[in-house]
N, C-alpha and C. Protein backbone atom coordinates (compact mmCIF):
# COMPACT_ATOMS: atom_id res chain seq x y z
N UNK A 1 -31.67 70.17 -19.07
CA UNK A 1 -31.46 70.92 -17.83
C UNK A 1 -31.27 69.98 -16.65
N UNK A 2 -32.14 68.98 -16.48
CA UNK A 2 -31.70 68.33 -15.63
C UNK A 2 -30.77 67.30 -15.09
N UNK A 3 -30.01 67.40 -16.37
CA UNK A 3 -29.13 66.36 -16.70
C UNK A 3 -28.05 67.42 -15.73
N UNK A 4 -27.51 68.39 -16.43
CA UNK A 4 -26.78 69.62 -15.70
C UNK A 4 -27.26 70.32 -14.52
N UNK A 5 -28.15 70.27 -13.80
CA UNK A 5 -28.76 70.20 -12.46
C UNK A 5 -28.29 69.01 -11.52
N UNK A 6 -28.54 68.04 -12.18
CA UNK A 6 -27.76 67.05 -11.28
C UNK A 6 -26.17 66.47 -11.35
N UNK A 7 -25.57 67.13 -12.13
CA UNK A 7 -24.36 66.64 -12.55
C UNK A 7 -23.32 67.00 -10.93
N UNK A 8 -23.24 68.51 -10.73
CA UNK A 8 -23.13 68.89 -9.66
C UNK A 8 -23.12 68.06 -8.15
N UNK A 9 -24.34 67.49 -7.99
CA UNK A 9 -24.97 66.96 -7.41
C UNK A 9 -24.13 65.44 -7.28
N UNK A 10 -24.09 64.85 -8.31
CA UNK A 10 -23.47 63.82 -8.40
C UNK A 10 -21.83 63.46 -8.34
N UNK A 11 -21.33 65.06 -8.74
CA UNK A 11 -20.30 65.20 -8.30
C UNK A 11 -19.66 65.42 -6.97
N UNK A 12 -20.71 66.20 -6.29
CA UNK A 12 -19.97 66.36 -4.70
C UNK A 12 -20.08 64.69 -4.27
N UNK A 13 -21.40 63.75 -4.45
CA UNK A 13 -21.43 62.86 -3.97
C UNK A 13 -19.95 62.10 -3.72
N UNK A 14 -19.76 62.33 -5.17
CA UNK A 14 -18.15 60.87 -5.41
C UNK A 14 -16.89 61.88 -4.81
N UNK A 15 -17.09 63.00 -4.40
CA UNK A 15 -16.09 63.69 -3.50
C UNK A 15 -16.17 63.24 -2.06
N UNK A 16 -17.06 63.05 -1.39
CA UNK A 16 -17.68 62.93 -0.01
C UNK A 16 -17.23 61.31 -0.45
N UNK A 17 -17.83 60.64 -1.05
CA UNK A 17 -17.21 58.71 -0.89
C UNK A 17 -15.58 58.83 -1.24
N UNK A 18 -14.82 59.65 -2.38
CA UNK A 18 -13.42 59.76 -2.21
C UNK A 18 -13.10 59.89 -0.43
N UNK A 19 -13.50 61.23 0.00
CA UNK A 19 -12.96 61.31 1.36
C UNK A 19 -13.54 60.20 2.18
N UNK A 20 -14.74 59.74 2.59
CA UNK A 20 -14.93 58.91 3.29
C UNK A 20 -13.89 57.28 2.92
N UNK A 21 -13.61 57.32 1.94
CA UNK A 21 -12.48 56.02 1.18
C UNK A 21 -11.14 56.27 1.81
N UNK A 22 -10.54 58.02 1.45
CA UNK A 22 -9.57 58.00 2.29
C UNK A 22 -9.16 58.16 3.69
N UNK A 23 -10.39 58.48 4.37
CA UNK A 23 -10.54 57.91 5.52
C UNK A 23 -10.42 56.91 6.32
N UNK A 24 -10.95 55.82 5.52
CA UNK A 24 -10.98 54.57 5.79
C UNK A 24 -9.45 54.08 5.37
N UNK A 25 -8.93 54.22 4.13
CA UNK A 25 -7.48 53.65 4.05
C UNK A 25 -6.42 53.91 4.98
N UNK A 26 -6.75 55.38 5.72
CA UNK A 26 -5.64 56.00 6.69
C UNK A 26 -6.06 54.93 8.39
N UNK A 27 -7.11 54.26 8.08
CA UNK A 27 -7.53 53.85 9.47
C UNK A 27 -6.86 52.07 8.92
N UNK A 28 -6.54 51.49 8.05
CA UNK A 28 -6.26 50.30 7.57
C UNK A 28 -4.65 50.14 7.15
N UNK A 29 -3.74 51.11 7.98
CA UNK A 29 -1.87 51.21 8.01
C UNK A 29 -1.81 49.73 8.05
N UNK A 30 -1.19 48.78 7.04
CA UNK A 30 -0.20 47.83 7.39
C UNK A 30 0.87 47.59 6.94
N UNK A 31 1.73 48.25 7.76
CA UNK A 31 3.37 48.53 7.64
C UNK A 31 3.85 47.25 7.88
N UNK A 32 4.70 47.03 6.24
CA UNK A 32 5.56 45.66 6.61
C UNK A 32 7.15 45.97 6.48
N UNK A 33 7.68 45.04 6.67
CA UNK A 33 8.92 44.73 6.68
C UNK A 33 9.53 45.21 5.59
N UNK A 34 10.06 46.76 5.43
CA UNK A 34 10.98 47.26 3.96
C UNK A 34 10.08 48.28 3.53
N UNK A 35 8.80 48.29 4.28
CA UNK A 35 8.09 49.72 4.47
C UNK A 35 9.05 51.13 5.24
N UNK A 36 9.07 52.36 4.63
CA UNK A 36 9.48 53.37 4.89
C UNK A 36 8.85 53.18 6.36
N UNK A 37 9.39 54.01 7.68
CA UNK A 37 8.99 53.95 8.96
C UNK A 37 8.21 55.33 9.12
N UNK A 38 7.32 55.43 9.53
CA UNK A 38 6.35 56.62 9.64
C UNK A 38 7.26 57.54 10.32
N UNK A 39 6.70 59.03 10.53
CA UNK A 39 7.71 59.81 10.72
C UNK A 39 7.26 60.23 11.95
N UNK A 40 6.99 60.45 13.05
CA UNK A 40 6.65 61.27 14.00
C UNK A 40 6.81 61.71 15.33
N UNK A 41 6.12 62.28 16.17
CA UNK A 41 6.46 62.91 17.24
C UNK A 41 5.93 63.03 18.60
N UNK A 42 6.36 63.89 19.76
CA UNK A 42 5.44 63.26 20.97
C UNK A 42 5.71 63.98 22.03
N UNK A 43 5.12 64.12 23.01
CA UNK A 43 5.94 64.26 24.09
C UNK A 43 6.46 63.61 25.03
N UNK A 44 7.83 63.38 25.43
CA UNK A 44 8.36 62.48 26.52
C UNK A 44 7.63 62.40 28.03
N UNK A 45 8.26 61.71 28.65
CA UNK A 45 8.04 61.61 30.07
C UNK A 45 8.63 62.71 30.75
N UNK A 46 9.87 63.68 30.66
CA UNK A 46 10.12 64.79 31.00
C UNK A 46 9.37 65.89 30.56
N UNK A 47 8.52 65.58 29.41
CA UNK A 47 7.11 66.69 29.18
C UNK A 47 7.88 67.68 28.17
N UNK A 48 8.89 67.15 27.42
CA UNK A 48 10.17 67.01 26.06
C UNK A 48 9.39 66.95 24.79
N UNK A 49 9.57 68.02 23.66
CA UNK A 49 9.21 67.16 22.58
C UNK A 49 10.54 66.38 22.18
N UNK A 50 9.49 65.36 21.56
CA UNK A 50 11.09 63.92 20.79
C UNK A 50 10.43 64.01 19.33
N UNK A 51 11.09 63.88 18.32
CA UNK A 51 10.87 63.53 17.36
C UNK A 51 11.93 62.44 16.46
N UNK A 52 11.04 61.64 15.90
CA UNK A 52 12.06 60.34 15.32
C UNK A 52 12.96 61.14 14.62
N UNK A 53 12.48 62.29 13.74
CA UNK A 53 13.47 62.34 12.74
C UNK A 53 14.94 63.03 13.00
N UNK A 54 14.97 62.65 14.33
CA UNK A 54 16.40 63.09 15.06
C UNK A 54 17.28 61.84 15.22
N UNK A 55 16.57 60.73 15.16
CA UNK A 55 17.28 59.61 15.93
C UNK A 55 17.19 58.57 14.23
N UNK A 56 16.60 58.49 14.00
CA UNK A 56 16.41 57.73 12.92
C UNK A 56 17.32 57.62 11.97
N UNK A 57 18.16 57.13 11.73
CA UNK A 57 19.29 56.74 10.31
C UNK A 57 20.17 57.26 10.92
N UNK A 58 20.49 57.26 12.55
CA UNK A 58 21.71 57.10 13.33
C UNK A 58 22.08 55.84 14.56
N UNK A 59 20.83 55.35 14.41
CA UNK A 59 20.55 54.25 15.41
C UNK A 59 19.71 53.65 14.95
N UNK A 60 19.77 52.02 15.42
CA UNK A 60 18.07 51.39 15.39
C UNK A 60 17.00 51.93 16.42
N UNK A 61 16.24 52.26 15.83
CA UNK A 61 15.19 52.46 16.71
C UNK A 61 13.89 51.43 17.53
N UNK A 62 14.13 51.07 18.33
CA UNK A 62 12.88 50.29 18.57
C UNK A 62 12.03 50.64 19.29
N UNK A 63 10.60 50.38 18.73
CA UNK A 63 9.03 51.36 18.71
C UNK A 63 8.50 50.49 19.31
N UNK A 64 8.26 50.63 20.82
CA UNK A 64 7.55 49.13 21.31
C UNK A 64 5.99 50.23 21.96
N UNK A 65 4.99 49.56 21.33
CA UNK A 65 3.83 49.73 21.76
C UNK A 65 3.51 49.09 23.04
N UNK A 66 2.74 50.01 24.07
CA UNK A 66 2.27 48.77 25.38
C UNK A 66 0.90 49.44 25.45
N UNK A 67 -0.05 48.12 26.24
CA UNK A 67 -1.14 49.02 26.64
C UNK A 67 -1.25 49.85 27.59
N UNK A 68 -0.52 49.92 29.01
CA UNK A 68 -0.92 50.77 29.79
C UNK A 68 0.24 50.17 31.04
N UNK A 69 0.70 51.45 31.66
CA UNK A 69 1.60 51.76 32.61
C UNK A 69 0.90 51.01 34.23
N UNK A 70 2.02 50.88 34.73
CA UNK A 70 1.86 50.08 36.05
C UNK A 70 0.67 48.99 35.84
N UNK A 71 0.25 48.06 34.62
CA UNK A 71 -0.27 46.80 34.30
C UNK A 71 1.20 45.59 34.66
N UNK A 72 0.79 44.68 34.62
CA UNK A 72 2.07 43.42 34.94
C UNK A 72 2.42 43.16 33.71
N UNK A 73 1.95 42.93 32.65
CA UNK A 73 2.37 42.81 31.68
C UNK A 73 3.51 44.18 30.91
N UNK A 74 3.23 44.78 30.86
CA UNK A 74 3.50 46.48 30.84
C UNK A 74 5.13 46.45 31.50
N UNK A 75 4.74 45.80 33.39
CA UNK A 75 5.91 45.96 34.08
C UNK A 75 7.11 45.15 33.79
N UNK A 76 6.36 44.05 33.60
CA UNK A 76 7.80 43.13 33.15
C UNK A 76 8.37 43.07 31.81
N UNK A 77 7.26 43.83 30.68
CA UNK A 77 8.35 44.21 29.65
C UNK A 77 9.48 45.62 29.86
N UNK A 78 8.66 46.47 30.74
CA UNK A 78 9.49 47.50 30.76
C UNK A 78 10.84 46.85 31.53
N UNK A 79 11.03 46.16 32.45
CA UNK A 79 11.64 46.11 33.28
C UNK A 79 12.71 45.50 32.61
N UNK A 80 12.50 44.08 31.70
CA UNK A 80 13.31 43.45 30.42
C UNK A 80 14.12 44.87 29.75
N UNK A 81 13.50 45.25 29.30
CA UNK A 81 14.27 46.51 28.47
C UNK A 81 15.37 47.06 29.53
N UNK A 82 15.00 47.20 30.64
CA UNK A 82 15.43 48.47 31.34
C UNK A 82 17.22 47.40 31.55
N UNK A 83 16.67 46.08 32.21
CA UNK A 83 17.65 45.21 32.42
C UNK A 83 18.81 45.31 31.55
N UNK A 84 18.14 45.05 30.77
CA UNK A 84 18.88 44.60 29.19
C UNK A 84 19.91 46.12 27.90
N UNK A 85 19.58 47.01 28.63
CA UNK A 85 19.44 48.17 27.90
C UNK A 85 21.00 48.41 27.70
N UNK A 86 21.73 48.07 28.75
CA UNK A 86 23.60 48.77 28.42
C UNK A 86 23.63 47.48 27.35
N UNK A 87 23.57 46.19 27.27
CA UNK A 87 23.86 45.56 26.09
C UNK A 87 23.12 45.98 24.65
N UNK A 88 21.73 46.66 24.98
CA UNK A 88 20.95 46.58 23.67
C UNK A 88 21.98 48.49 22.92
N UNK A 89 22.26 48.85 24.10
CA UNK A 89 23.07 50.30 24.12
C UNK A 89 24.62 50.00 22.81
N UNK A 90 25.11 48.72 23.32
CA UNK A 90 26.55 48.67 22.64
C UNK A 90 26.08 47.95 21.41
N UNK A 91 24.62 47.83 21.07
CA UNK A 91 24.59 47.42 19.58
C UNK A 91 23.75 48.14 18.85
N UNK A 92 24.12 49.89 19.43
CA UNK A 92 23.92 51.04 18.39
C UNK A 92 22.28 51.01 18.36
N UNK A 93 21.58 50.46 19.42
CA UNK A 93 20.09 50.13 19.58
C UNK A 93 19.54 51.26 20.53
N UNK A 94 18.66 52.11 20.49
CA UNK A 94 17.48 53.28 20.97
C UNK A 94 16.11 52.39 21.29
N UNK A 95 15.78 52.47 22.71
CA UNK A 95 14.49 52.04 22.91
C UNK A 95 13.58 52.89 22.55
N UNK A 96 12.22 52.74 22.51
CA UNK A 96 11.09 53.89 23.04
C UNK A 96 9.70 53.63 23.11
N UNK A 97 9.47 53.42 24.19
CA UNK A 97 8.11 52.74 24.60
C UNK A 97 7.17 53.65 24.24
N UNK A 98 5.92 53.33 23.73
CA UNK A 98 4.75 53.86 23.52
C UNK A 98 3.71 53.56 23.99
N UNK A 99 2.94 54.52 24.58
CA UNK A 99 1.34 54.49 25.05
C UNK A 99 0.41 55.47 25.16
N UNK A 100 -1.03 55.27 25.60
CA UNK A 100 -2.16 56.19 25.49
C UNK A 100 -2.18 56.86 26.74
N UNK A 101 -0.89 56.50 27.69
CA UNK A 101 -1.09 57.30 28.86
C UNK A 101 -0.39 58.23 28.70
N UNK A 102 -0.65 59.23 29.86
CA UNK A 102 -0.11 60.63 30.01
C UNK A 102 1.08 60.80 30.19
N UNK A 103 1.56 62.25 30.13
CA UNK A 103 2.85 62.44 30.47
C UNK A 103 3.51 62.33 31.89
N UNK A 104 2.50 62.81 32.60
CA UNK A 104 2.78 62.52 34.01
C UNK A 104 2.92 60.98 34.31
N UNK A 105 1.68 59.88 33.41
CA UNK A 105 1.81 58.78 34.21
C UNK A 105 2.48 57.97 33.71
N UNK A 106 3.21 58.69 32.73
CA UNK A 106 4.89 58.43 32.36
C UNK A 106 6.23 58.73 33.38
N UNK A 107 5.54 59.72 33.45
CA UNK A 107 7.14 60.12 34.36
C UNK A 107 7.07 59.36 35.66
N UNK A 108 5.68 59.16 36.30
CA UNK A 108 5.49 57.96 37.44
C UNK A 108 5.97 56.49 37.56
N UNK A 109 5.63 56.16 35.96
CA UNK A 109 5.52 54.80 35.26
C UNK A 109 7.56 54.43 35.28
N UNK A 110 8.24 55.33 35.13
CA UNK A 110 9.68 55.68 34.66
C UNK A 110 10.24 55.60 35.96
N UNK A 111 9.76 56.68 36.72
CA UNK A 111 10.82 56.59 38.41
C UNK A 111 10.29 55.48 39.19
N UNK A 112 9.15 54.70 39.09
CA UNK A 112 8.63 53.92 40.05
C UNK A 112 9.46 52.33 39.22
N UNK A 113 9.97 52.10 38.21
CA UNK A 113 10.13 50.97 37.92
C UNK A 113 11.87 51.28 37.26
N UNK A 114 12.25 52.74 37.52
CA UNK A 114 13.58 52.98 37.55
C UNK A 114 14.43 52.75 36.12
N UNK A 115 13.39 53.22 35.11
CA UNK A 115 13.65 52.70 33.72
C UNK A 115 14.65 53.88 32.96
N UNK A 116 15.24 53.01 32.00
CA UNK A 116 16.58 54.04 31.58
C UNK A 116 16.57 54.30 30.33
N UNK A 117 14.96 54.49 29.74
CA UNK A 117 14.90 54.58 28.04
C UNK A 117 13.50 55.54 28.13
N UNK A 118 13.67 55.98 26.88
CA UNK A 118 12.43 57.12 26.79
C UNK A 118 10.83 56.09 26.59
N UNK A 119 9.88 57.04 27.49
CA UNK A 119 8.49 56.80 26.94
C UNK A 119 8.06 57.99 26.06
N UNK A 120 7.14 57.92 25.16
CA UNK A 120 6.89 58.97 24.91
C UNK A 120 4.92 58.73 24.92
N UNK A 121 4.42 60.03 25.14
CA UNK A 121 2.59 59.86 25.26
C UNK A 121 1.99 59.88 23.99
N UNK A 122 1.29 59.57 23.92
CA UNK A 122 0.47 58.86 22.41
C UNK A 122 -1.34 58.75 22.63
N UNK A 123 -1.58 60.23 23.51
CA UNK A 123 -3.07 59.96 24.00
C UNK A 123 -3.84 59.86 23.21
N UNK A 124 -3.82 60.15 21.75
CA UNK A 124 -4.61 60.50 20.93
C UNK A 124 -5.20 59.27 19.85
N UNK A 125 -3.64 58.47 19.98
CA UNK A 125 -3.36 57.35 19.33
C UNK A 125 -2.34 57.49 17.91
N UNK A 126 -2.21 58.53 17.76
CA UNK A 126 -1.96 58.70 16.11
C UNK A 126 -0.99 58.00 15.80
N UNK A 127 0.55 58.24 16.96
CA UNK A 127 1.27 57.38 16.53
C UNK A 127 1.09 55.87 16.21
N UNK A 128 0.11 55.56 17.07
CA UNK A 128 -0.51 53.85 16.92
C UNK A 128 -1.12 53.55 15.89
N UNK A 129 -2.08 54.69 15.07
CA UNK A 129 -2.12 54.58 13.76
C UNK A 129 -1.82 54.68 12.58
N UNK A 130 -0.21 55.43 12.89
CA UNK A 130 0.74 55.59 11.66
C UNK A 130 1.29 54.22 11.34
N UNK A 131 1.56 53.30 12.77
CA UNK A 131 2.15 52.04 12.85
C UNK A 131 1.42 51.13 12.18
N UNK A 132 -0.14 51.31 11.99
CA UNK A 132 -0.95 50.08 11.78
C UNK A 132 -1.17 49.94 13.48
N UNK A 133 -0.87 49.87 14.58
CA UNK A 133 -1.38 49.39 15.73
C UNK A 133 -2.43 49.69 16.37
N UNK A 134 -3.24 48.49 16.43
CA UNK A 134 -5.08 48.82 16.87
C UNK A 134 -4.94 49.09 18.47
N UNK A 135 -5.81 49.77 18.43
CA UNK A 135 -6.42 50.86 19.43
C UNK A 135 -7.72 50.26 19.83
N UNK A 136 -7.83 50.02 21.16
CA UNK A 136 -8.82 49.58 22.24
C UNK A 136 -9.16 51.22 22.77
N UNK A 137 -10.48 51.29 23.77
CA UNK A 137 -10.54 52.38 24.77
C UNK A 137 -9.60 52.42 26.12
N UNK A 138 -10.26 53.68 26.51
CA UNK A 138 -9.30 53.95 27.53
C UNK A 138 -9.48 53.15 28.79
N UNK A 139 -8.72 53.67 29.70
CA UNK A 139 -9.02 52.69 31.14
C UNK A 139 -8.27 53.80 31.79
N UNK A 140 -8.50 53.42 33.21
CA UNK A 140 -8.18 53.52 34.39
C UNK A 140 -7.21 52.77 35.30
N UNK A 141 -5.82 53.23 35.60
CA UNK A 141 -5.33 52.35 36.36
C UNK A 141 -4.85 52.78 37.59
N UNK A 142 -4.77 51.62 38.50
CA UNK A 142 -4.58 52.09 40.07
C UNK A 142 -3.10 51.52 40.68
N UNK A 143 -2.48 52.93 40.92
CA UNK A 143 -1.15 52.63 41.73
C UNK A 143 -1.08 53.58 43.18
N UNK A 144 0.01 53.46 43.33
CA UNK A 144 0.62 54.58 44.22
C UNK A 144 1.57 55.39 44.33
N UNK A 145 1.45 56.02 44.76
CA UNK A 145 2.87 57.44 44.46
C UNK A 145 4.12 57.19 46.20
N UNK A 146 5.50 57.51 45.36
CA UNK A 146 6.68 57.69 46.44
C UNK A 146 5.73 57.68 48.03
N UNK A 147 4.70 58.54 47.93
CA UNK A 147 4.56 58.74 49.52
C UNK A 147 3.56 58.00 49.74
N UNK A 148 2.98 56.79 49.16
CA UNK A 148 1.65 55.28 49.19
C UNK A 148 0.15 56.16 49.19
N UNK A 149 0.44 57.59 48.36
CA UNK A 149 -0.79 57.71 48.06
C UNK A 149 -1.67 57.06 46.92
N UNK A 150 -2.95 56.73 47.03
CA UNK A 150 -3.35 55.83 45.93
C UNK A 150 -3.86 56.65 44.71
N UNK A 151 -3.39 56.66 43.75
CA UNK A 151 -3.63 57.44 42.05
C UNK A 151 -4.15 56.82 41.20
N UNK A 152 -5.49 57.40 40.75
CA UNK A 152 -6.14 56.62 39.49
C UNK A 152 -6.02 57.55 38.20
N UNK A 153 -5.28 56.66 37.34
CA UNK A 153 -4.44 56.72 36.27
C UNK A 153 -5.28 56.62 34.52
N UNK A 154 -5.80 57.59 34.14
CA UNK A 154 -6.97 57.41 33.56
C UNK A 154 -5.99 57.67 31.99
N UNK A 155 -6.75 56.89 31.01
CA UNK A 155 -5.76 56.88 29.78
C UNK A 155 -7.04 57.30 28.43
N UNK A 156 -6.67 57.79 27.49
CA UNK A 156 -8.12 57.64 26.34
C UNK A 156 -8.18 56.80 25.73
N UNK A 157 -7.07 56.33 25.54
CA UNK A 157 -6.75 54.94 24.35
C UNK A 157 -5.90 53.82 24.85
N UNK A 158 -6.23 52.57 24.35
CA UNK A 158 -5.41 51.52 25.01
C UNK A 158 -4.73 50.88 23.62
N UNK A 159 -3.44 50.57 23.62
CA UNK A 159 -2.89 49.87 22.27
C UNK A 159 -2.23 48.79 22.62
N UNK A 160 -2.10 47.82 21.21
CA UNK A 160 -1.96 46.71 21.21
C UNK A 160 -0.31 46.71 21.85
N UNK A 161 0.05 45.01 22.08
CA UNK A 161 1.41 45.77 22.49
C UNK A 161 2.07 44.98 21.02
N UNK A 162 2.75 45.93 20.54
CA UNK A 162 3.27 45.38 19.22
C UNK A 162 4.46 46.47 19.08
N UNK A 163 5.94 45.66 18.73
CA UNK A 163 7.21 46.25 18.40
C UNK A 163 7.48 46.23 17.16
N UNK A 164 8.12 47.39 17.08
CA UNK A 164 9.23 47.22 15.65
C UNK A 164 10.32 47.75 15.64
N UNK A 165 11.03 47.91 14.51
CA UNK A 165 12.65 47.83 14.57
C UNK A 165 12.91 48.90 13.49
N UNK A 166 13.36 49.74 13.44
CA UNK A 166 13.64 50.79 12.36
C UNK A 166 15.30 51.28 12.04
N UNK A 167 15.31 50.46 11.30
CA UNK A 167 16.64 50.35 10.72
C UNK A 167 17.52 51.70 10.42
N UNK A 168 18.89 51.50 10.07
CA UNK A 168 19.51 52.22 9.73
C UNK A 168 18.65 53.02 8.53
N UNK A 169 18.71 52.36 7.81
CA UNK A 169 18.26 53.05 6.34
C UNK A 169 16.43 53.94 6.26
N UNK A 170 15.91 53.88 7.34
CA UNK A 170 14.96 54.42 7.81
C UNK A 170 13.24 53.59 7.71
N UNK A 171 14.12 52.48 7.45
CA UNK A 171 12.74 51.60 7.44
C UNK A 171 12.73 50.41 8.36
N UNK A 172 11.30 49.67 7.81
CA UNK A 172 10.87 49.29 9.04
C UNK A 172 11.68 47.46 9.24
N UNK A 173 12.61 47.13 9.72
CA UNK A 173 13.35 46.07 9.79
C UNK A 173 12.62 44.75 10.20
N UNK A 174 11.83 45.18 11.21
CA UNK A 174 10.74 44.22 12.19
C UNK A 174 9.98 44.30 12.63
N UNK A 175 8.63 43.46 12.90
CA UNK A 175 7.76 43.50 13.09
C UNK A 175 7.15 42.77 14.17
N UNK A 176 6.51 42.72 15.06
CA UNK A 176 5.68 41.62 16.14
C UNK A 176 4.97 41.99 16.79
N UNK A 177 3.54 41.42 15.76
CA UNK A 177 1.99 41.69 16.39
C UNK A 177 1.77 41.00 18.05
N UNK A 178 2.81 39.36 18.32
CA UNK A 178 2.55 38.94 19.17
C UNK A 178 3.44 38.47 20.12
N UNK A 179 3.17 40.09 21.17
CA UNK A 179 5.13 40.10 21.41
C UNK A 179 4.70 39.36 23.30
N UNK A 180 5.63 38.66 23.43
CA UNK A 180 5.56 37.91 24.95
C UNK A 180 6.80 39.00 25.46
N UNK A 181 5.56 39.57 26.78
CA UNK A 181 6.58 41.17 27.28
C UNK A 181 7.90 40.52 27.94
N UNK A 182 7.81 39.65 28.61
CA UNK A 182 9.01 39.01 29.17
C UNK A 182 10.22 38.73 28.30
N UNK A 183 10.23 38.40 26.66
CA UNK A 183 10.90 38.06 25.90
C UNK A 183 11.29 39.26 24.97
N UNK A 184 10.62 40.38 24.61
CA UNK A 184 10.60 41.13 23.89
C UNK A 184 12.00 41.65 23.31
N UNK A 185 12.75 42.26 25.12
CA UNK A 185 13.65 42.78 24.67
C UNK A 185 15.12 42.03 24.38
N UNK A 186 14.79 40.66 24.82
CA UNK A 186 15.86 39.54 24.45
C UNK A 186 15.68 38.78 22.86
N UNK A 187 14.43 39.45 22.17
CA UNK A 187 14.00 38.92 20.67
C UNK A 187 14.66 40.23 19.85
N UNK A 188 14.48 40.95 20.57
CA UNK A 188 14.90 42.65 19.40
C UNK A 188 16.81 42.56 19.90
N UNK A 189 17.27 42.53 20.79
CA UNK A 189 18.63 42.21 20.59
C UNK A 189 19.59 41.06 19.78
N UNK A 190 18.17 39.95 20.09
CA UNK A 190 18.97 38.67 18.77
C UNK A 190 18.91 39.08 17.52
N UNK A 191 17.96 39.83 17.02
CA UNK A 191 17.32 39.99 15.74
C UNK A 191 18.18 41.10 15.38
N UNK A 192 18.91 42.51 16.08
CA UNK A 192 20.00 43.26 15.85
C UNK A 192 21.56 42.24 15.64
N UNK A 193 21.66 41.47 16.53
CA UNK A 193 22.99 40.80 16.41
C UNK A 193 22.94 39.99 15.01
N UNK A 194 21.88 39.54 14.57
CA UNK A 194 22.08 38.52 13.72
C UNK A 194 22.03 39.55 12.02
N UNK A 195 21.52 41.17 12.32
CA UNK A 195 21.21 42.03 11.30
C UNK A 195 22.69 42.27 11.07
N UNK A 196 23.39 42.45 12.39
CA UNK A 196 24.79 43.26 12.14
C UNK A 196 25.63 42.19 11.68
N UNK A 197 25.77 41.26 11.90
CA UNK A 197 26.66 39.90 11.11
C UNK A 197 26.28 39.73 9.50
N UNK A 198 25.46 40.38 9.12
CA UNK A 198 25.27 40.17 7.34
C UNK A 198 25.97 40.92 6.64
């Protein structure tokens, strides 16, 4: 009897460590290079849903993670992209910045630095953890609005800043855990020119 009294018993256990296991594997994503590209979705800075699986295996896509809007680091990668964007445009290339901030302090983040590619919001993080990209807490950031009122810009999650490249064929082309924001978008246009010459 007690053998079959506890069998039960021993069984939910290794159900509860299965789920707690797959728990843990869904928190340990490391997407490499020729990995399928995760599939997902968001809302834009126009407060838009976007979903990849519109754009994906018609363009390259590039998935650039940042930590947080109106930061300097943040500004001068966005601003690289924004520069750079009618050339990264004629080589069949889609930006799309990602972060833990809001939609609004997207659409702020967009008209205040006059940017010409989609953000999309990621408060939750998920997209950052479909990527493999680690997730810090939230913060607070301080700007000002068109009329120099001062706005504190509160986020839940902060992510690494890490890009990738999602190829024609729907996977993941490129990778960079350790991206210098100033260079970013002049590394993802060499790395397209030198894809399309093979």
């Amino acid at each position: 009897m007690r053998i079959w009294s506890t069998a039960p018993v021993f069984g939910t256990m290794i159900l509860i460590l299965a789920g707690s296991l797959s728990a843990q594997d869904e928190k340990k994503v490391d997407l490499k290079v020729g990995d399928a590209a995760p599939v997902f979705s968001a809302t834009d800075d126009q407060g838009k849903p976007w979903k990849s699986a519109e754009l994906v295996g018609k363009k390259h896509v590039v998935v650039y993670f940042f930590p947080a809007a109106f930061t300097s680091g943040c500004r001068a990668q966005a601003q690289k992209f924004r520069d750079n964007m009618n050339a990264l445009n004629e080589k069949g290339i889609v930006v799309i910045g990602i972060s833990g901030d809001a939609v609004m302090t997207h659409a702020l983040f967009k008209k205040a630095e006059k940017l010409n590619f989609t953000l999309l919001a990621d408060e939750d993080g998920s997209i950052a953890k479909k990527f493999g990209v680690p997730l810090g807490k939230g913060g607070v950031v301080r700007t000002k609005d068109s009329d120099g009122m001062i706005l504190e810009l509160k986020r839940e999650v902060t992510a690494s800043r890490w890009t990738f490249i999602i190829g024609l064929d729907g996977k993941i082309a490129y990778k960079n855990t350790k991206v210098n924001p100033a260079e970013d978008s002049k590394q993802v246009g060499a790395f397209i020119e030198k894809l399309q010459q093979k």
